[in-house]
N, C-alpha and C. Protein backbone atom coordinates (compact mmCIF):
# COMPACT_ATOMS: atom_id res chain seq x y z
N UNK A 1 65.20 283.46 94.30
CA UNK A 1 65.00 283.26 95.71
C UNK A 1 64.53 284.58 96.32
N UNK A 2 63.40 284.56 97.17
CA UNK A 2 62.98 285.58 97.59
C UNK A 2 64.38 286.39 98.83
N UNK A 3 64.23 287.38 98.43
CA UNK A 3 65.58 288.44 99.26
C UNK A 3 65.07 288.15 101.13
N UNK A 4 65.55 287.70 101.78
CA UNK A 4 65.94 288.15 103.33
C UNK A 4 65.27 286.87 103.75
N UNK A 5 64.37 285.84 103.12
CA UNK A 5 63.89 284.50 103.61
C UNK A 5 65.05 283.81 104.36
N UNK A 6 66.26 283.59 103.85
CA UNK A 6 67.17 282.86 104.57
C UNK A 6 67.96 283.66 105.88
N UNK A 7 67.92 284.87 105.55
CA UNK A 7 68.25 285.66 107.12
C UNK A 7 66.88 285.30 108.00
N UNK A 8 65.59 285.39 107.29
CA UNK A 8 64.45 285.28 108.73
C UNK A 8 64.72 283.47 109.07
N UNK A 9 65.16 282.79 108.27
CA UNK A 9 65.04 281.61 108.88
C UNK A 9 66.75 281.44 109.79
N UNK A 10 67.59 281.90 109.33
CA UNK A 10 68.66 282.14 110.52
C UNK A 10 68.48 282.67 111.80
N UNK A 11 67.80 283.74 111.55
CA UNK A 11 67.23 284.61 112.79
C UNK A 11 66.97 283.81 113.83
N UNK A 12 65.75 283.06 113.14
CA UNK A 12 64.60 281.75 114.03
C UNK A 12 65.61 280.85 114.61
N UNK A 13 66.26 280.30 113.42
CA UNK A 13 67.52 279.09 114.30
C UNK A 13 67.86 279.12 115.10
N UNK A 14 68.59 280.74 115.42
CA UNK A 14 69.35 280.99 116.17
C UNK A 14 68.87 281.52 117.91
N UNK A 15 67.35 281.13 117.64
CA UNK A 15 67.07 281.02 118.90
C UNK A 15 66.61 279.72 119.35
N UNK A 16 66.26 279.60 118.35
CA UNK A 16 66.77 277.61 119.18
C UNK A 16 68.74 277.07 119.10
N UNK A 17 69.15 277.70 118.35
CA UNK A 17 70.70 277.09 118.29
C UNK A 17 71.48 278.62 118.24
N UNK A 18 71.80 278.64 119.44
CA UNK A 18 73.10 279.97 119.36
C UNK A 18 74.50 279.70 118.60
N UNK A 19 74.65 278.59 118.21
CA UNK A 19 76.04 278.42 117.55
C UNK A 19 75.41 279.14 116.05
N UNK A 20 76.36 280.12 115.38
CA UNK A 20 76.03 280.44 114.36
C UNK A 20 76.59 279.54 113.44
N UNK A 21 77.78 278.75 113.75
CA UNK A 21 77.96 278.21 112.31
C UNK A 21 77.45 276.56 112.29
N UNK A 22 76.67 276.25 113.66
CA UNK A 22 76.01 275.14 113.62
C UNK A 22 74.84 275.79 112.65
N UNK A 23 74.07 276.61 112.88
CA UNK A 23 72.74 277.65 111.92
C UNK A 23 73.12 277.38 110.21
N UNK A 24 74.37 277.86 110.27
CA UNK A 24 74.45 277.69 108.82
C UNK A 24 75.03 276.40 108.26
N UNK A 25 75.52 275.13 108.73
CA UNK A 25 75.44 273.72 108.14
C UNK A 25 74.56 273.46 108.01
N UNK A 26 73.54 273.46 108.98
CA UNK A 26 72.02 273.60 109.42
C UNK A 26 71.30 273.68 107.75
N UNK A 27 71.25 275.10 107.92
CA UNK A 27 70.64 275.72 106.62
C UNK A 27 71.40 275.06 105.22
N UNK A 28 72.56 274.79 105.50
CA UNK A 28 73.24 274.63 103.44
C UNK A 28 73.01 272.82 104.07
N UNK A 29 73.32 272.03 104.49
CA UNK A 29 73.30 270.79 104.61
C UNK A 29 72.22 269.80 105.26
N UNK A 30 71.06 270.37 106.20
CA UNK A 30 70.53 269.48 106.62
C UNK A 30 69.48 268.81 106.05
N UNK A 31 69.06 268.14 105.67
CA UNK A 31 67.71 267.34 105.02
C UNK A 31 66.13 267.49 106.15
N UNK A 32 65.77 268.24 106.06
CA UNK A 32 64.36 268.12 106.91
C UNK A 32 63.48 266.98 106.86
N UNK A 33 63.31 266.39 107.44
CA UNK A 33 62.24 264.84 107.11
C UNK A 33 61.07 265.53 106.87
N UNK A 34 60.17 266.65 107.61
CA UNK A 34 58.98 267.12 107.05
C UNK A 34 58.94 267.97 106.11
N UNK A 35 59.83 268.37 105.60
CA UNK A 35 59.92 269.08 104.05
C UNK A 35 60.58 267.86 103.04
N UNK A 36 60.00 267.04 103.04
CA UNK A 36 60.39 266.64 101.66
C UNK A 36 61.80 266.14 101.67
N UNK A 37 63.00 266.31 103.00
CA UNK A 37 64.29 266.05 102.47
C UNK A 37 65.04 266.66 102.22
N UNK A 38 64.57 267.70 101.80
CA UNK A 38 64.80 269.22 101.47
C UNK A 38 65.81 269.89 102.42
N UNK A 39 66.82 270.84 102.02
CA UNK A 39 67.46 271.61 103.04
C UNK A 39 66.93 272.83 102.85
N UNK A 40 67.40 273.78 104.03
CA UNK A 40 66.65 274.92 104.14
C UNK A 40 66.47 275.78 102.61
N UNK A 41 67.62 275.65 102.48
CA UNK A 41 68.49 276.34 101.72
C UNK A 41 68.07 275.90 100.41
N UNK A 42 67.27 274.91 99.78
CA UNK A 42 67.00 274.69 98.88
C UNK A 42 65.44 274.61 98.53
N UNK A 43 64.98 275.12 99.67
CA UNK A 43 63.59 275.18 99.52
C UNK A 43 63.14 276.71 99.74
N UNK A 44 64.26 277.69 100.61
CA UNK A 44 64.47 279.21 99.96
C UNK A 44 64.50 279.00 98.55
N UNK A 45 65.81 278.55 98.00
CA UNK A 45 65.72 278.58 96.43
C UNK A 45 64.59 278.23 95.59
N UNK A 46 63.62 277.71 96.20
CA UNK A 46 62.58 277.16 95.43
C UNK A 46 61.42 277.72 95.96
N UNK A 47 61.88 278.75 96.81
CA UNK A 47 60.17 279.69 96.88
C UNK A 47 59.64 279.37 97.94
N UNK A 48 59.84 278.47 98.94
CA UNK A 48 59.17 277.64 99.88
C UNK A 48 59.88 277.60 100.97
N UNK A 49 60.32 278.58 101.65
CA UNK A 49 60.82 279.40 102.63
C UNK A 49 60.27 279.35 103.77
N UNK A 50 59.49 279.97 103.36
CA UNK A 50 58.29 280.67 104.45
C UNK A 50 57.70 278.93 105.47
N UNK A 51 58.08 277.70 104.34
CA UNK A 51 57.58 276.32 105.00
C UNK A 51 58.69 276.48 106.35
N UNK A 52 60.13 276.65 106.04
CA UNK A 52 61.07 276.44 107.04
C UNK A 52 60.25 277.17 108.37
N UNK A 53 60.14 278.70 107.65
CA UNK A 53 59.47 279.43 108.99
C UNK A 53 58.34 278.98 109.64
N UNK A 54 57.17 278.64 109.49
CA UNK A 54 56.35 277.81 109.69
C UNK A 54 57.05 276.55 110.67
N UNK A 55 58.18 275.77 110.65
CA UNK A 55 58.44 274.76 111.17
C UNK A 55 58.80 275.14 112.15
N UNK A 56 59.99 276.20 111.98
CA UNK A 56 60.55 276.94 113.00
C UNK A 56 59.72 277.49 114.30
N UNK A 57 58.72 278.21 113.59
CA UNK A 57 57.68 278.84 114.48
C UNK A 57 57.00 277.69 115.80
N UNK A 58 56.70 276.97 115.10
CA UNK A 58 56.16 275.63 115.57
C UNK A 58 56.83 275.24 116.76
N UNK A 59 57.91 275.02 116.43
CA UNK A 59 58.92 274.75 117.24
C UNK A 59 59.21 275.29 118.38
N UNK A 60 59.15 276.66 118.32
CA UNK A 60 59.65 277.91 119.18
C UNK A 60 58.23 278.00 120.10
N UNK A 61 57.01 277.88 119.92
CA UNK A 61 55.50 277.70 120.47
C UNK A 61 55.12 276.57 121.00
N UNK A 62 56.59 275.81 120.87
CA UNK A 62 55.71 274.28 121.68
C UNK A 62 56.22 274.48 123.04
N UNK A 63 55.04 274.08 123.73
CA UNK A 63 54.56 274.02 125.08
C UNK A 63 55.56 272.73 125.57
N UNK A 64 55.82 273.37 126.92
CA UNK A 64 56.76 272.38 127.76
C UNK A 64 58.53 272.93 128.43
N UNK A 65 59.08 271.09 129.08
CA UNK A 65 60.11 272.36 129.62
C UNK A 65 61.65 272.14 129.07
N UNK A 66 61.39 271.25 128.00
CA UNK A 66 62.66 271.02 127.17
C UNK A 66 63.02 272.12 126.21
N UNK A 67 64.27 272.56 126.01
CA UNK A 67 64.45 273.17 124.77
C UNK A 67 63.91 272.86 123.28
N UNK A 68 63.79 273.71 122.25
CA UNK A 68 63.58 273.15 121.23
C UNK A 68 65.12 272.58 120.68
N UNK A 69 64.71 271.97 119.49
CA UNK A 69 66.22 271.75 118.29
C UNK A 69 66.02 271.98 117.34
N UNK A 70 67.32 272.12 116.57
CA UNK A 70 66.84 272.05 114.98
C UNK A 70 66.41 270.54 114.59
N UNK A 71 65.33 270.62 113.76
CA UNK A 71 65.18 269.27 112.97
C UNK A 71 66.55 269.00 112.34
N UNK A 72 66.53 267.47 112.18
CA UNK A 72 67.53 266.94 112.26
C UNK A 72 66.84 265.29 111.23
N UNK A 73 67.69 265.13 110.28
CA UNK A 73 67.02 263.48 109.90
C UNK A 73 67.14 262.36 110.51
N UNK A 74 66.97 261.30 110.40
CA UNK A 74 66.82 260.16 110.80
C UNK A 74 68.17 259.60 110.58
N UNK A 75 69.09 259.23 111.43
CA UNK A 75 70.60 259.21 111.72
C UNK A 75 70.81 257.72 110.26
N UNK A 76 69.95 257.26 109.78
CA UNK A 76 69.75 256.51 108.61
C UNK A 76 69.98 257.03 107.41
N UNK A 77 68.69 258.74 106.94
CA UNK A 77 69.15 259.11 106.02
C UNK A 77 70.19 259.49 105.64
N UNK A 78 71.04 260.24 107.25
CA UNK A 78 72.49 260.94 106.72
C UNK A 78 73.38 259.96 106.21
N UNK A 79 73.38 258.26 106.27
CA UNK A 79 74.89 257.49 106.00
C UNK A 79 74.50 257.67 104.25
């Protein structure tokens, strides 16, 4: 796993989500629907990091007057 990918994608979280230990269920447990399903945390492990950041970024640049969130799955995949 590339060294400090999962601190830059905490970093990012944590300005869309100030709870830090919401950030890190986040990261070890959530399934991304546009990665594959994938949690953060397992697509650091697999080199593909930098996709989280990319989402993140996205996120943080969208225009308008709602907050962002963390992606989150489809209240289907989690049962």
């Amino acid at each position: 796993m590339r060294q400090g990918i999962v601190r830059r994608v905490a970093e990012m979280a944590l300005r869309i989500e100030p709870d830090r230990a919401a950030v890190l269920a986040w990261i070890l447990h959530t399934p991304l629907p546009s990665l594959g399903m994938q949690t953060t945390f397992e697509l650091a492990c697999n080199g593909e990091g930098e996709r989280v950041i990319a989402l993140l970024n996205d996120l943080l640049l969208q225009p308008g007057n709602s907050a962002p969130r963390l992606p989150q799955p489809p209240v289907a995949a989690m049962a």
